[in-house]
N, C-alpha and C. Protein backbone atom coordinates (compact mmCIF):
# COMPACT_ATOMS: atom_id res chain seq x y z
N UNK A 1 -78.04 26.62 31.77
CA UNK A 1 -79.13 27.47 32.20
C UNK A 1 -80.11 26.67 33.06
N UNK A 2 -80.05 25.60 32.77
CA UNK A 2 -81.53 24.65 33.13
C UNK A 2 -80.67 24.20 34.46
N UNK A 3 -79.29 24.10 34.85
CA UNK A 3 -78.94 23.26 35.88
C UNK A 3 -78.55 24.81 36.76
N UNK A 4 -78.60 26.03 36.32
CA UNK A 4 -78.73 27.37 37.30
C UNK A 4 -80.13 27.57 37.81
N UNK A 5 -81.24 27.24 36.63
CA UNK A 5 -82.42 27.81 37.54
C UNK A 5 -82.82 26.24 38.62
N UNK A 6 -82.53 25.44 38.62
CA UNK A 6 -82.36 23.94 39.64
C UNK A 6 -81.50 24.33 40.62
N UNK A 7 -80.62 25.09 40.60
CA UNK A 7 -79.84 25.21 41.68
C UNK A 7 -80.67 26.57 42.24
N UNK A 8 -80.75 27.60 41.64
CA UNK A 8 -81.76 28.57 42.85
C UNK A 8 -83.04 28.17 43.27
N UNK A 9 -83.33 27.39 42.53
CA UNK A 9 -84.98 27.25 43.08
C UNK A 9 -84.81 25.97 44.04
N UNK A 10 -83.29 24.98 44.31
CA UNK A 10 -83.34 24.30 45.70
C UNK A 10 -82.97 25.36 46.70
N UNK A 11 -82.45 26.63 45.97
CA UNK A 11 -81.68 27.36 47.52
C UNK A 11 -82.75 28.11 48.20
N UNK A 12 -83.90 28.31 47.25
CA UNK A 12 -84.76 29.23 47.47
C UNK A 12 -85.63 28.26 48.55
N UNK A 13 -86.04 26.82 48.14
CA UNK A 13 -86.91 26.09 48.94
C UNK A 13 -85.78 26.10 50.37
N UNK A 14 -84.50 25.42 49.98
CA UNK A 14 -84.04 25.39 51.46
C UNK A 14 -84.38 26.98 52.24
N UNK A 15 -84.13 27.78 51.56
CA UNK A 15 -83.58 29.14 52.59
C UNK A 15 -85.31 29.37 53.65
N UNK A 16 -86.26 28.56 52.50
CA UNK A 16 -87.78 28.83 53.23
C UNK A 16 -88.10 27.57 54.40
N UNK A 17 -87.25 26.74 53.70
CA UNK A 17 -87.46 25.68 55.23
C UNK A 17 -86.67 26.16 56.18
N UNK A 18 -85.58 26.73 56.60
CA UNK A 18 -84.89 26.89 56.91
C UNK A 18 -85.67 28.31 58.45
N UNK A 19 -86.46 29.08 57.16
CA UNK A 19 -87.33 30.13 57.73
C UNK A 19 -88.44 29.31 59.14
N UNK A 20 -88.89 28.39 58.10
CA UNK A 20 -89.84 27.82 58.57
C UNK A 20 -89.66 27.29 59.90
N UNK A 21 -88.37 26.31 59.98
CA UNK A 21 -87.95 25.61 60.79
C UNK A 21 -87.81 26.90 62.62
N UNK A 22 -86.91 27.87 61.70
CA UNK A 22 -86.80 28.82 62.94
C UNK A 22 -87.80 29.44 63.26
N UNK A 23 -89.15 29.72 62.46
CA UNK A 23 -90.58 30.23 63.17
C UNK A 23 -91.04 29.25 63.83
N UNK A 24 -90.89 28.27 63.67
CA UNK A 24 -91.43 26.74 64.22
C UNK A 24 -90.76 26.58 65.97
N UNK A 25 -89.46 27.09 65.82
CA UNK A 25 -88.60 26.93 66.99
C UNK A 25 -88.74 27.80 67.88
N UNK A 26 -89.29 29.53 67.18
CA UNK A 26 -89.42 30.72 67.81
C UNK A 26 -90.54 30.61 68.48
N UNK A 27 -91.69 30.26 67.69
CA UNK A 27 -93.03 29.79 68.56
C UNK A 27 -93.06 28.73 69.30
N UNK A 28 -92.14 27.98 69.67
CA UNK A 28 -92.51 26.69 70.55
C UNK A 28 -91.67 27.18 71.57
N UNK A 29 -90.43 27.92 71.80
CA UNK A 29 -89.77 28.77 72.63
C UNK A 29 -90.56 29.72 73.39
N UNK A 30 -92.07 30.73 72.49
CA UNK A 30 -92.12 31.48 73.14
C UNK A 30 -93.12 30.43 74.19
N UNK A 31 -93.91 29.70 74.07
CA UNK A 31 -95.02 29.14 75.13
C UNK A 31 -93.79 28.26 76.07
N UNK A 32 -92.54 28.12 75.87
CA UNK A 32 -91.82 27.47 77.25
C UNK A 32 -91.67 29.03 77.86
N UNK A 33 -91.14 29.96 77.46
CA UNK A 33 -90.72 31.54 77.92
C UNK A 33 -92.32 31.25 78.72
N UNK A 34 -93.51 31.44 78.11
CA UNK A 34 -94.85 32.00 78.91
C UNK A 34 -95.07 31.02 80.30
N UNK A 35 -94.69 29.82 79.93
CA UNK A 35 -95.50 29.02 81.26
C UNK A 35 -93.84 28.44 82.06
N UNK A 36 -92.67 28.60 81.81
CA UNK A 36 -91.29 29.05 82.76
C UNK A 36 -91.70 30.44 83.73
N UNK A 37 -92.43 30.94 83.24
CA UNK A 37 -92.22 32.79 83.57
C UNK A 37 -92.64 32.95 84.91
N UNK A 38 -91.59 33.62 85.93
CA UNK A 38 -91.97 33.72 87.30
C UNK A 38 -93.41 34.05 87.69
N UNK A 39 -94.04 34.33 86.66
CA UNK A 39 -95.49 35.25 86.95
C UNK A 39 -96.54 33.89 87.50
N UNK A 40 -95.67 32.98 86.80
CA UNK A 40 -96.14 31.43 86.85
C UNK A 40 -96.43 30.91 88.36
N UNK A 41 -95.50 30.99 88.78
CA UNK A 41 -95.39 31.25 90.28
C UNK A 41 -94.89 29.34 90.42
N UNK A 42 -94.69 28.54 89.56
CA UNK A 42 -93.81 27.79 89.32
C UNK A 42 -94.95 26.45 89.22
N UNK A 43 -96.29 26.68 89.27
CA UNK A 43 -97.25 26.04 88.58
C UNK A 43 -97.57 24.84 89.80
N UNK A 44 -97.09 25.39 90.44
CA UNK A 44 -98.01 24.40 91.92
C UNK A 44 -99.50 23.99 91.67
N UNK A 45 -99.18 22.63 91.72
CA UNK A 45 -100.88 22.86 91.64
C UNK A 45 -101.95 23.30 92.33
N UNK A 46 -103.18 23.27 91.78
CA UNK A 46 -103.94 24.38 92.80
C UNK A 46 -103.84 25.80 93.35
N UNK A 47 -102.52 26.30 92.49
CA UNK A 47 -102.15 27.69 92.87
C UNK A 47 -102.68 29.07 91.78
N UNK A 48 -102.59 30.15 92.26
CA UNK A 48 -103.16 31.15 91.39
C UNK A 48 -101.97 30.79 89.72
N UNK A 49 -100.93 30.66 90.28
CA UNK A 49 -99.82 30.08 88.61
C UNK A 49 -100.40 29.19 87.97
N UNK A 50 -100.44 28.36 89.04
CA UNK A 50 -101.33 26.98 88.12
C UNK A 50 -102.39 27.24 87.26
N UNK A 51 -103.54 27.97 87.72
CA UNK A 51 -104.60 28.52 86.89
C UNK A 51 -104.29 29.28 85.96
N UNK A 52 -103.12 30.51 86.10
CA UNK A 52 -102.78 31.28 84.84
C UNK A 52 -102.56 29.96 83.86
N UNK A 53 -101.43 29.18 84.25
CA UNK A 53 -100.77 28.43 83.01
C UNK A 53 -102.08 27.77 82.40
N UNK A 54 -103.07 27.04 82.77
CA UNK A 54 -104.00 26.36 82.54
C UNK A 54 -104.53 27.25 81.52
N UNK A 55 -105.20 28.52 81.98
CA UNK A 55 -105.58 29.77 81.17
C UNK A 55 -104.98 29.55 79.82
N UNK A 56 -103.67 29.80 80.07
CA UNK A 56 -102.22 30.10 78.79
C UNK A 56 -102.81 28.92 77.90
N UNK A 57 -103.03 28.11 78.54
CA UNK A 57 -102.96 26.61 76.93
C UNK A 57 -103.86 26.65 76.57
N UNK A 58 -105.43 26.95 77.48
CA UNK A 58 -106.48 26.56 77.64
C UNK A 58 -106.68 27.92 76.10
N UNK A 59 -106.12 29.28 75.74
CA UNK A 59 -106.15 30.17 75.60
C UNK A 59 -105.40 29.65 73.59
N UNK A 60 -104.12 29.03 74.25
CA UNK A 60 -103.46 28.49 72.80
C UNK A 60 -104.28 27.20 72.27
N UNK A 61 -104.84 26.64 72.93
CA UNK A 61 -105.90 25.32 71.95
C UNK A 61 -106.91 26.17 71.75
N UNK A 62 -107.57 27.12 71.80
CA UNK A 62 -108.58 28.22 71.02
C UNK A 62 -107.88 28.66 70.13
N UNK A 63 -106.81 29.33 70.36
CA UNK A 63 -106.63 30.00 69.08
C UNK A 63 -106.07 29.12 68.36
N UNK A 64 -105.63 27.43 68.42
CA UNK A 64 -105.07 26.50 67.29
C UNK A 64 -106.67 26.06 66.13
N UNK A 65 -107.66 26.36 67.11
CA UNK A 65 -108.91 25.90 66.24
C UNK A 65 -109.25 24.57 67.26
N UNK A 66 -108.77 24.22 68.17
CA UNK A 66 -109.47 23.12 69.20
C UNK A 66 -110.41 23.05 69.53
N UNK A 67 -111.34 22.00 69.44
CA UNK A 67 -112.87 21.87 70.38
C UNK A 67 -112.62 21.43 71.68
N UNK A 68 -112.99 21.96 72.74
CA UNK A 68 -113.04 21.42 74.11
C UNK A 68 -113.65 20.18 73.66
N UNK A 69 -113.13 18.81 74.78
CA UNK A 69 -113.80 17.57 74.48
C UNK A 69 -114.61 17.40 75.64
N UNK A 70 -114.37 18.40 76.85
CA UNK A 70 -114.98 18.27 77.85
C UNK A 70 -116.32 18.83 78.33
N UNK A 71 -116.44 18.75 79.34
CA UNK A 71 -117.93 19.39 80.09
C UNK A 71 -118.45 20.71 79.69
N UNK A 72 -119.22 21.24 79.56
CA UNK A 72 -119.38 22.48 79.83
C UNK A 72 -118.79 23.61 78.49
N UNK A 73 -118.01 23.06 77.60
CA UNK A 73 -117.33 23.05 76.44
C UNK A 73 -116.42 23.95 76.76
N UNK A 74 -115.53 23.63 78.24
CA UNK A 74 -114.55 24.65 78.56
C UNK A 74 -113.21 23.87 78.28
N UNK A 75 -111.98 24.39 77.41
CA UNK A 75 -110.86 23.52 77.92
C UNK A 75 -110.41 22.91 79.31
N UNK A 76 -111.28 24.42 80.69
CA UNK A 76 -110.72 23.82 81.78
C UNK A 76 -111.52 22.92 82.58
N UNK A 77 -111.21 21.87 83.21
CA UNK A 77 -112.01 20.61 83.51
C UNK A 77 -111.97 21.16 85.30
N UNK A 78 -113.13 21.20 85.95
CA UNK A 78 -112.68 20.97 87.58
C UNK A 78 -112.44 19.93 88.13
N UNK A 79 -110.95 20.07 89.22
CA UNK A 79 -110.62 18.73 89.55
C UNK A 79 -110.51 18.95 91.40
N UNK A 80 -111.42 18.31 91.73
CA UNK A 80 -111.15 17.91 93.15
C UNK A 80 -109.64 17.59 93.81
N UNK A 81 -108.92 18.12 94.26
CA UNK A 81 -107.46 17.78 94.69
C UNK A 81 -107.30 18.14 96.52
N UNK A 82 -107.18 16.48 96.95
CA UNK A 82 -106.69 16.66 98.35
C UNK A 82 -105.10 17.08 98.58
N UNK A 83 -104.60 17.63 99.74
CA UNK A 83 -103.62 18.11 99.84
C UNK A 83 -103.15 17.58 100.99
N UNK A 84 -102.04 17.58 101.31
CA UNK A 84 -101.37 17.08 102.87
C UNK A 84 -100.03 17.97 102.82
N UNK A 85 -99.74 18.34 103.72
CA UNK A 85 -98.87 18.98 104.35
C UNK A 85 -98.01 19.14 105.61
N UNK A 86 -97.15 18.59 106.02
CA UNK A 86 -96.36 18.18 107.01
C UNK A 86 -95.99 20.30 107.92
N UNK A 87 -96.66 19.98 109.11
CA UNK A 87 -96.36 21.78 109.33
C UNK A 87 -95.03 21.37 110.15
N UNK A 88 -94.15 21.34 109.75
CA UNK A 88 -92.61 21.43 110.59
C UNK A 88 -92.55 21.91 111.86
N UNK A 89 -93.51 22.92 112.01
CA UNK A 89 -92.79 23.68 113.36
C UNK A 89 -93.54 22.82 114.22
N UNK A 90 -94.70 21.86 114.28
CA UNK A 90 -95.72 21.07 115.47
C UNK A 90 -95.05 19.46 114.66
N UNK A 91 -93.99 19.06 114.27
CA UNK A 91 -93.57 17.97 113.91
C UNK A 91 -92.14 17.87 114.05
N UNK A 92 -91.98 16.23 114.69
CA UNK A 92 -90.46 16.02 114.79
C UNK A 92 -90.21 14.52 114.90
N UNK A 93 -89.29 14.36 114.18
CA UNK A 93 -88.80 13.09 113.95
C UNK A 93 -87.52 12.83 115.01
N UNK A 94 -87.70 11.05 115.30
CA UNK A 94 -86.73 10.75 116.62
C UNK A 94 -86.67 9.28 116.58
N UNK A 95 -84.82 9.06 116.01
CA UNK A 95 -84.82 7.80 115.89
C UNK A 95 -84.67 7.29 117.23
N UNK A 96 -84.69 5.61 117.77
CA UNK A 96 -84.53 5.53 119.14
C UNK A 96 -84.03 3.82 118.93
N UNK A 97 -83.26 3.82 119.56
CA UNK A 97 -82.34 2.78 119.50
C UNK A 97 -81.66 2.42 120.73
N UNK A 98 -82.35 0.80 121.35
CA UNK A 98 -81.40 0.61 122.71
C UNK A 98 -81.68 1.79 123.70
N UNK A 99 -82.69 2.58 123.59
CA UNK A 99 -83.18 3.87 125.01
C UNK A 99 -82.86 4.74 124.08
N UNK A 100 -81.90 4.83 123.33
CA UNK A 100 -80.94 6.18 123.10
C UNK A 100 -81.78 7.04 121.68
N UNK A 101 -81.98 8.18 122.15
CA UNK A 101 -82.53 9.02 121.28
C UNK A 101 -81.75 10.00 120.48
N UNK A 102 -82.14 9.86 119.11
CA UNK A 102 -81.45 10.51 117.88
C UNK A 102 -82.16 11.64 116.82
N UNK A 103 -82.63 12.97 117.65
CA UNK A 103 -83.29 13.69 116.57
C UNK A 103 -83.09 14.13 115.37
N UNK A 104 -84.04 14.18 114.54
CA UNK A 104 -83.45 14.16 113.02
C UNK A 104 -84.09 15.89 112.47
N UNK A 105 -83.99 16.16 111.27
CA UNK A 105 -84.27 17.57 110.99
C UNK A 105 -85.19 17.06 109.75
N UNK A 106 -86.37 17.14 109.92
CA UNK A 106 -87.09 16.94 108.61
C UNK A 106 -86.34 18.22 107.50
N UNK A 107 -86.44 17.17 106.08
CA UNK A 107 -85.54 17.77 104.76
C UNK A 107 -84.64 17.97 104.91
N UNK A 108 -83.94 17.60 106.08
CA UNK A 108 -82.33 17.77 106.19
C UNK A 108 -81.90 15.97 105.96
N UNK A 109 -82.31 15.39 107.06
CA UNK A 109 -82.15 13.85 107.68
C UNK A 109 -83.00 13.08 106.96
N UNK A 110 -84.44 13.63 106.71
CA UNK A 110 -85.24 12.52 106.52
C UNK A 110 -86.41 13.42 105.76
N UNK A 111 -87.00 12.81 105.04
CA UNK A 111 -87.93 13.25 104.38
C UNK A 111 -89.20 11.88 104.54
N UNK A 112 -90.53 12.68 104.49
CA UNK A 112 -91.91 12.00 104.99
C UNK A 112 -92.56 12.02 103.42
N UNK A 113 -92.86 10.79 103.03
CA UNK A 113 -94.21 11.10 101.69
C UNK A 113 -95.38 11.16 102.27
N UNK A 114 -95.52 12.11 101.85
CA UNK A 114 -97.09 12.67 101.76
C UNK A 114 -98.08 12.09 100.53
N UNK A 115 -97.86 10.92 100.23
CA UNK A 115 -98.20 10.13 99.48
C UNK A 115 -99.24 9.41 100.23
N UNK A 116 -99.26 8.66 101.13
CA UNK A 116 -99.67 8.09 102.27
C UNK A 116 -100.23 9.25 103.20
N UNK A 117 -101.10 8.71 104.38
CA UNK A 117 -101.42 9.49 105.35
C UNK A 117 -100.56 9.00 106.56
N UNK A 118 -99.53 9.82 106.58
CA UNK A 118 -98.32 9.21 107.70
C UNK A 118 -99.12 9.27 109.16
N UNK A 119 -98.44 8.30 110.08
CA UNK A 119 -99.19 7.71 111.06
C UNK A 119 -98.31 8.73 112.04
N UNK A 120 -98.98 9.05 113.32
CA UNK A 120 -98.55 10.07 114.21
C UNK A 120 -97.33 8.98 115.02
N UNK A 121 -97.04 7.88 115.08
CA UNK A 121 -95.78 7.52 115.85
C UNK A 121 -95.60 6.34 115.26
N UNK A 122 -94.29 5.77 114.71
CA UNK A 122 -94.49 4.62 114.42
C UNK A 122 -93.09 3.93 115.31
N UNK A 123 -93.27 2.45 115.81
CA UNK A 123 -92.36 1.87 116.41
C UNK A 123 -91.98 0.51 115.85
N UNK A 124 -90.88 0.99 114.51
CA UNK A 124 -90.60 -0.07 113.44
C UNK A 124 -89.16 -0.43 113.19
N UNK A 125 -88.47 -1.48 113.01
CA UNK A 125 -87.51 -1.59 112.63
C UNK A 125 -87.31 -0.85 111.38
N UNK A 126 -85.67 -0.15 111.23
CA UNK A 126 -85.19 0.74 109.67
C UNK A 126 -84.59 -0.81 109.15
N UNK A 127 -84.91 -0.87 107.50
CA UNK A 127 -84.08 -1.50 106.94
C UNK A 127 -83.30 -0.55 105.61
N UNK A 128 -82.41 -0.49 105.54
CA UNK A 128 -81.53 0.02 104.76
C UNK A 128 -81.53 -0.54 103.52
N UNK A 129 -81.87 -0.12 102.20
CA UNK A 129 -82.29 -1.31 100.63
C UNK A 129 -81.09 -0.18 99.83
N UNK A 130 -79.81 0.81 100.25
CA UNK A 130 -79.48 1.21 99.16
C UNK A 130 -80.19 2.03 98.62
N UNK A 131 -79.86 2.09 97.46
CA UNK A 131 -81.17 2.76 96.35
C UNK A 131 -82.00 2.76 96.04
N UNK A 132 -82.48 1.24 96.72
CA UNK A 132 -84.01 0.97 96.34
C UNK A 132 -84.47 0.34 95.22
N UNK A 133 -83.44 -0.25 94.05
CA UNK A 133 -83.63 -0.30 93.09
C UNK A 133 -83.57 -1.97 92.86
N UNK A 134 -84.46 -2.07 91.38
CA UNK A 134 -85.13 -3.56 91.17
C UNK A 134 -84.56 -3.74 89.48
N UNK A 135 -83.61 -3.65 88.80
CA UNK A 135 -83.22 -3.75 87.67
C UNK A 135 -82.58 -4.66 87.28
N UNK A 136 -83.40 -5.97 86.38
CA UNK A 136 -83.33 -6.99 86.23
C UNK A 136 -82.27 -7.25 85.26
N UNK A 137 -82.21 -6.32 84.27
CA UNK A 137 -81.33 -6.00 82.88
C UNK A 137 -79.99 -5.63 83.18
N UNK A 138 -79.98 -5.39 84.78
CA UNK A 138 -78.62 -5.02 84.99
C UNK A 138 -78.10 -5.67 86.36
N UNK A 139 -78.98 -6.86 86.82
CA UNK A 139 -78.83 -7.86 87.96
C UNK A 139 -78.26 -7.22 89.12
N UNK A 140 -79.69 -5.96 89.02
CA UNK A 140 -79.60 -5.12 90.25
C UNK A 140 -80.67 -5.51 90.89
N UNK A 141 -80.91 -5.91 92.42
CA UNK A 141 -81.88 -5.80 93.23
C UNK A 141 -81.62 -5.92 95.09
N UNK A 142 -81.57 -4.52 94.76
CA UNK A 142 -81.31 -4.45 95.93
C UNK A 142 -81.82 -4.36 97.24
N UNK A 143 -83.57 -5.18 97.02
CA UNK A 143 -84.44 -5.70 97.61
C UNK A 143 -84.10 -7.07 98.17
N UNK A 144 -83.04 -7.96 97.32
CA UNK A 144 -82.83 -9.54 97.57
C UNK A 144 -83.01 -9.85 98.94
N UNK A 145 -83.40 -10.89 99.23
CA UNK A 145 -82.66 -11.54 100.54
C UNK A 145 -83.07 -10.49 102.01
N UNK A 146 -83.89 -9.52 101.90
CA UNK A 146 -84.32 -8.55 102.77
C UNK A 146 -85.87 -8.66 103.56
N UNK A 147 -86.20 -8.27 104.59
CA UNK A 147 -87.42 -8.83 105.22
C UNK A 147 -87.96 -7.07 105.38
N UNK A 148 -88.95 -6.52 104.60
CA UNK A 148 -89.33 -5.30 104.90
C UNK A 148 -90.35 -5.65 105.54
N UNK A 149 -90.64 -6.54 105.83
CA UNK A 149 -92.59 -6.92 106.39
C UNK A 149 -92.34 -5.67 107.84
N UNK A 150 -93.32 -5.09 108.02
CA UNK A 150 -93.56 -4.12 109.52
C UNK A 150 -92.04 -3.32 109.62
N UNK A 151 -91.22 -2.86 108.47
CA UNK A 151 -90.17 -2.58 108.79
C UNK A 151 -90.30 -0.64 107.77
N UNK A 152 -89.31 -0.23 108.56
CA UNK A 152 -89.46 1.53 107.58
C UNK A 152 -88.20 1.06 106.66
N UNK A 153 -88.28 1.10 105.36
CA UNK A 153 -87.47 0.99 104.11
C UNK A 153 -86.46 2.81 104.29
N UNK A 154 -85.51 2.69 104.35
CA UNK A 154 -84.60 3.68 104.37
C UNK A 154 -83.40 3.30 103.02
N UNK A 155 -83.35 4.22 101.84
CA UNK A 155 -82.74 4.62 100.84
C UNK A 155 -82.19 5.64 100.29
N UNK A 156 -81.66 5.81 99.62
CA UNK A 156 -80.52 6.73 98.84
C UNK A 156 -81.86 7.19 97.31
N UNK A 157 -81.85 8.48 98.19
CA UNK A 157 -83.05 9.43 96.98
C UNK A 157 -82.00 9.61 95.78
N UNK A 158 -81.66 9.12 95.01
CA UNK A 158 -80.78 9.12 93.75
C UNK A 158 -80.85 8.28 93.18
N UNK A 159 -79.74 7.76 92.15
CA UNK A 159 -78.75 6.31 91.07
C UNK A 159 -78.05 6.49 91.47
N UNK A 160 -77.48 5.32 91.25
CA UNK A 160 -75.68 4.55 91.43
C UNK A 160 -75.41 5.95 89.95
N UNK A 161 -74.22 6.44 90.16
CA UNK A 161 -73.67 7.23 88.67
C UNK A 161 -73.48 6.14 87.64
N UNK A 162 -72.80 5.05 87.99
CA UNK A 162 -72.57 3.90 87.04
C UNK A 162 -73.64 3.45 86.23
N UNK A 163 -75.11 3.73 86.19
CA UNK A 163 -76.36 3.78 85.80
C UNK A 163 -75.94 4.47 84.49
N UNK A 164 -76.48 4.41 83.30
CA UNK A 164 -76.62 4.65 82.32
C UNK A 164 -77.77 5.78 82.55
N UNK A 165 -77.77 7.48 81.46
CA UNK A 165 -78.36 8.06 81.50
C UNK A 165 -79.51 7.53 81.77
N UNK A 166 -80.35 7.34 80.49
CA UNK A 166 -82.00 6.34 80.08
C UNK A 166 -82.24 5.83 81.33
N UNK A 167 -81.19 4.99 81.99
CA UNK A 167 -81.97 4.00 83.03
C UNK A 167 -82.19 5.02 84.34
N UNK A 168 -80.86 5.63 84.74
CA UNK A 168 -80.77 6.72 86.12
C UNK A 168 -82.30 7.58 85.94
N UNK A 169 -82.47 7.79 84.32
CA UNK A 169 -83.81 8.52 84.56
C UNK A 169 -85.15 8.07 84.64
N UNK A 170 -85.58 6.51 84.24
CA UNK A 170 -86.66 5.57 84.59
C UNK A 170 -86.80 5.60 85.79
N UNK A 171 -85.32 4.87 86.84
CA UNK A 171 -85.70 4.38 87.94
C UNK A 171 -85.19 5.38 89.21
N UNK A 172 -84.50 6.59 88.41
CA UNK A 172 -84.77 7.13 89.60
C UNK A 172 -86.03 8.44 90.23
């Protein structure tokens, strides 16, 4: 008798973790469903999506019982954000080599970071580095022996596949 009511009252605790676990999973599913959701508009920053999603959390740390830690005692903080933007149709890239001219297709050929404030012409040697990659643990560097000084670094936007998951996703 004593080793029947021990056995329902573990089935009873499992069957409630068990509950638990899948309300736990159902609610953390639905806030990826809310801020995935096309309405999102894919959360650009600075965009009307962006502000919904901000809203959305700003909306779920109220109702968790959160204190704003910030200004004004709003979850949402204002943030000054510069922008750059390459307008394609008044821009064109042109490699030139020995006289000979080679137009390229921005996002097809070549891609510009807008990281930097790119310079309206530049007249630089390309050096070619591969992948770009500096991995000491795997006596990769494929910087060695290379002179980038005044030179445009040209690479392979990817990993070698031979890269181990973990690492392909650090360094690339």
């Amino acid at each position: 008798m004593r080793r029947a009511l021990v056995v329902v009252a573990t089935t009873c605790l499992a069957a409630a973790a068990v509950r638990a676990a899948d309300d736990t999973a159902s609610r953390w599913w639905a806030h990826v469903a809310a801020l995935a959701n096309d309405g999102m508009e894919g959360r650009n920053t600075g965009s009307a999506g962006h502000k919904r999603a901000a809203e959305y959390v700003a909306a779920q740390f109220q109702k968790a019982g959160l204190e704003p830690a910030g200004a004004g005692g709003s979850f949402i903080q204002p943030v000054t954000l510069n922008t750059r933007r390459i307008d394609e149709s008044k821009s064109s890239l042109t490699l030139v080599a020995n006289g000979a001219e080679e137009k390229l297709t921005l996002g097809e050929d070549a891609n510009i970071s807008m990281r930097v404030d790119p310079a309206p012409t530049v007249d630089a040697p390309l050096v070619f580095v591969g992948y770009g990659l500096k991995i000491p643990e795997r006596s990769i560097d494929d910087f060695a022996g290379l002179n980038l000084a005044g030179a445009i670094v040209v690479h392979l936007s990817a990993t070698p596949p031979s890269l181990p998951g973990p690492l392909q996703a650090h360094y690339g």
